[in-house]
C-alpha atoms as a PDB file:
ATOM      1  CA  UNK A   1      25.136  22.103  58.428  1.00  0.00           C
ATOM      2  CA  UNK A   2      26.217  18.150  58.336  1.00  0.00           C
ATOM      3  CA  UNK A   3      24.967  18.352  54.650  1.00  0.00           C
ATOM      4  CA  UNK A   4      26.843  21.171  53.786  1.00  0.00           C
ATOM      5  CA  UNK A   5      30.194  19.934  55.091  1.00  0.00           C
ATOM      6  CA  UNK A   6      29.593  16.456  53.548  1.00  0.00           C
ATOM      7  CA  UNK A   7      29.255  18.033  50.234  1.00  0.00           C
ATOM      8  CA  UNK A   8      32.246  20.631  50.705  1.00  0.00           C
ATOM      9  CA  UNK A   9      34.696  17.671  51.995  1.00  0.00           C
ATOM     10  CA  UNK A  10      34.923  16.402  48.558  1.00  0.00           C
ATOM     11  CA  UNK A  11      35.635  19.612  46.595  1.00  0.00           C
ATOM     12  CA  UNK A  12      37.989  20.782  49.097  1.00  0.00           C
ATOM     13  CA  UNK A  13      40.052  17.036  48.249  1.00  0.00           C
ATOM     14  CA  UNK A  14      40.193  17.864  44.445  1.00  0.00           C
ATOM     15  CA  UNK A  15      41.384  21.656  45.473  1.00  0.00           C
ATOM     16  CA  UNK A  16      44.144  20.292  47.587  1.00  0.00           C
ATOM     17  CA  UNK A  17      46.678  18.865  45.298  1.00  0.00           C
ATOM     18  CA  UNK A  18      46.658  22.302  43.504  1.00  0.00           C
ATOM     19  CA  UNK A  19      47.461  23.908  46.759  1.00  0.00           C
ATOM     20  CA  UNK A  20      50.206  21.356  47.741  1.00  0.00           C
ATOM     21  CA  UNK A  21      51.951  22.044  44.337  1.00  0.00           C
ATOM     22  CA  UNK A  22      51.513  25.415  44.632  1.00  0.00           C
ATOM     23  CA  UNK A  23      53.572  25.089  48.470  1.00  0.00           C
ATOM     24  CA  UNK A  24      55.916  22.516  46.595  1.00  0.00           C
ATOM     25  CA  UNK A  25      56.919  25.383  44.448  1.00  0.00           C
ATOM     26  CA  UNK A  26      57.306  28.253  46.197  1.00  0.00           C
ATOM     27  CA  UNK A  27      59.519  26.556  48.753  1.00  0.00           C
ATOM     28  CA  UNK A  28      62.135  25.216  46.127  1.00  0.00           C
ATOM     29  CA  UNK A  29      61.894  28.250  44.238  1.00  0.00           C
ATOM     30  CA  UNK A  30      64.661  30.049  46.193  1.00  0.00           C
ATOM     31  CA  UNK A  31      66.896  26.544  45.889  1.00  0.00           C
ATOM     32  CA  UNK A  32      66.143  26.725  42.126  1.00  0.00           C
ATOM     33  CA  UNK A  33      67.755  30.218  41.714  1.00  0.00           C
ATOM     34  CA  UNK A  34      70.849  29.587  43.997  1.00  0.00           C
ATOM     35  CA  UNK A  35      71.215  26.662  42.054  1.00  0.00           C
ATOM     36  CA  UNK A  36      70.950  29.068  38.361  1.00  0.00           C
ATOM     37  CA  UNK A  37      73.298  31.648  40.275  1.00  0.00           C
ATOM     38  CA  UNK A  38      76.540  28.766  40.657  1.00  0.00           C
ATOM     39  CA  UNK A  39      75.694  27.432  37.003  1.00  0.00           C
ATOM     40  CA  UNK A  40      75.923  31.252  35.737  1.00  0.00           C
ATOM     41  CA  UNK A  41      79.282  32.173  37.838  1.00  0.00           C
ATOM     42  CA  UNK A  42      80.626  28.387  37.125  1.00  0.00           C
ATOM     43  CA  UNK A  43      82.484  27.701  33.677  1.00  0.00           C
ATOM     44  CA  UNK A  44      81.848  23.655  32.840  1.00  0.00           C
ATOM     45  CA  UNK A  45      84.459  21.442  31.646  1.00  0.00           C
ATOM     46  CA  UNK A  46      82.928  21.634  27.980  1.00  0.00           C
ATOM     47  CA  UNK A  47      82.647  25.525  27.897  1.00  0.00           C
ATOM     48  CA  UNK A  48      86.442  25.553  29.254  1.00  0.00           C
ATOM     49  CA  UNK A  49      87.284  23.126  26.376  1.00  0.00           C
ATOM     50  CA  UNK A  50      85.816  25.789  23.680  1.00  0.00           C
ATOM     51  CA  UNK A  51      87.102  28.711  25.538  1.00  0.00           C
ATOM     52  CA  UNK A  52      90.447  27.353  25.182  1.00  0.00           C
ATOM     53  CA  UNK A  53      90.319  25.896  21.527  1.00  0.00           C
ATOM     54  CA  UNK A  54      88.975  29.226  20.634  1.00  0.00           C
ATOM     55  CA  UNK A  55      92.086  30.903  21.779  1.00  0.00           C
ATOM     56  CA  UNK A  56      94.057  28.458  20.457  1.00  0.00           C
ATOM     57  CA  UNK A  57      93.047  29.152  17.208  1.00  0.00           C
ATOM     58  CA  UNK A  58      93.049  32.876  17.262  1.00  0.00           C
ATOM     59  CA  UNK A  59      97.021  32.273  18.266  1.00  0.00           C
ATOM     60  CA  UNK A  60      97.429  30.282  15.572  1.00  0.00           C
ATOM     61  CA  UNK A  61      96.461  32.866  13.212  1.00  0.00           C
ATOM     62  CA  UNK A  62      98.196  35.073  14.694  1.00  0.00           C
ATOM     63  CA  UNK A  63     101.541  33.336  14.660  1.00  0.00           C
ATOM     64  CA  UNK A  64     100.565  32.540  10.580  1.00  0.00           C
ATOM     65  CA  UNK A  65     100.290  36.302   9.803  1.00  0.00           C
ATOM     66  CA  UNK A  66     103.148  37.047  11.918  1.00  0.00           C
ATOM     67  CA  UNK A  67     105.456  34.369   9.632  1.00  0.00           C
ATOM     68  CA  UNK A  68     104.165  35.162   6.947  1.00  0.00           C
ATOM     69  CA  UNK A  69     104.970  38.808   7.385  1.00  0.00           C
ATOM     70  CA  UNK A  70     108.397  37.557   8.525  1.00  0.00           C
ATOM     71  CA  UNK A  71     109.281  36.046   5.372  1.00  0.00           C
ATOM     72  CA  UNK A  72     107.636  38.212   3.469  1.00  0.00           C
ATOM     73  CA  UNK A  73     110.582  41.205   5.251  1.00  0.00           C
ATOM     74  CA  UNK A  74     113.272  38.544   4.901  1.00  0.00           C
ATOM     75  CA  UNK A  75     112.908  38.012   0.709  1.00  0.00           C
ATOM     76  CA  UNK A  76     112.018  42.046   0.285  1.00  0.00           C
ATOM     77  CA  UNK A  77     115.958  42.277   2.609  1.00  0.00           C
ATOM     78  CA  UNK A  78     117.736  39.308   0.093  1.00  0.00           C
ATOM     79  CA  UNK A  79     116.647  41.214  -2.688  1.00  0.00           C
ATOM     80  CA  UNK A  80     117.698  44.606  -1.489  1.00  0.00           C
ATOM     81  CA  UNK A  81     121.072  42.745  -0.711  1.00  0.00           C
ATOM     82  CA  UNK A  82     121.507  41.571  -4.504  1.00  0.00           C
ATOM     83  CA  UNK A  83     120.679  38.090  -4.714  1.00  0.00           C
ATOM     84  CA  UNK A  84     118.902  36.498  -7.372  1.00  0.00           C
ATOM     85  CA  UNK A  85     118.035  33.555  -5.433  1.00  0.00           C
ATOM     86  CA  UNK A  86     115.568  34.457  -2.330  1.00  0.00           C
ATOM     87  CA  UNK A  87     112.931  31.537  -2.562  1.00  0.00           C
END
């Protein structure tokens, strides 16, 4: 029985870091995934930075078609008027 326990102290050593990992792991699992949840329902600094440029941009282009339109009206108008001169 002494024999037996002598031999099994060794091999239960090696199997013990596996198990303590194991632990490790499952107890910060659920502080992993709280900490996944905030970075999901949290915009950074850098994603603000695109968000914003992006809509920047779309505005511009916006604006562009929208003057170009304008004096695209405003020569069709001079020349309705008469002039020979609209630029």
């Amino acid at each position: 029985m002494k024999k037996m326990m002598l031999l099994a102290a060794p091999l239960m050593l090696l199997a013990l870091p596996g198990c303590v990992r194991t632990v490790a792991s499952v107890v910060t699992a659920p502080v992993r995934a709280g900490a996944q949840v905030v970075d999901w329902s949290t915009t950074s600094q850098e994603e603000a930075d695109r968000n914003y440029g992006r809509k920047m941009r779309e505005q511009e282009a916006r604006d562009g078609k929208a003057a170009k339109k304008a004096e695209k009206e405003r020569r069709k108008q001079c020349r309705e008027a008469g002039n020979d001169n609209c630029g």
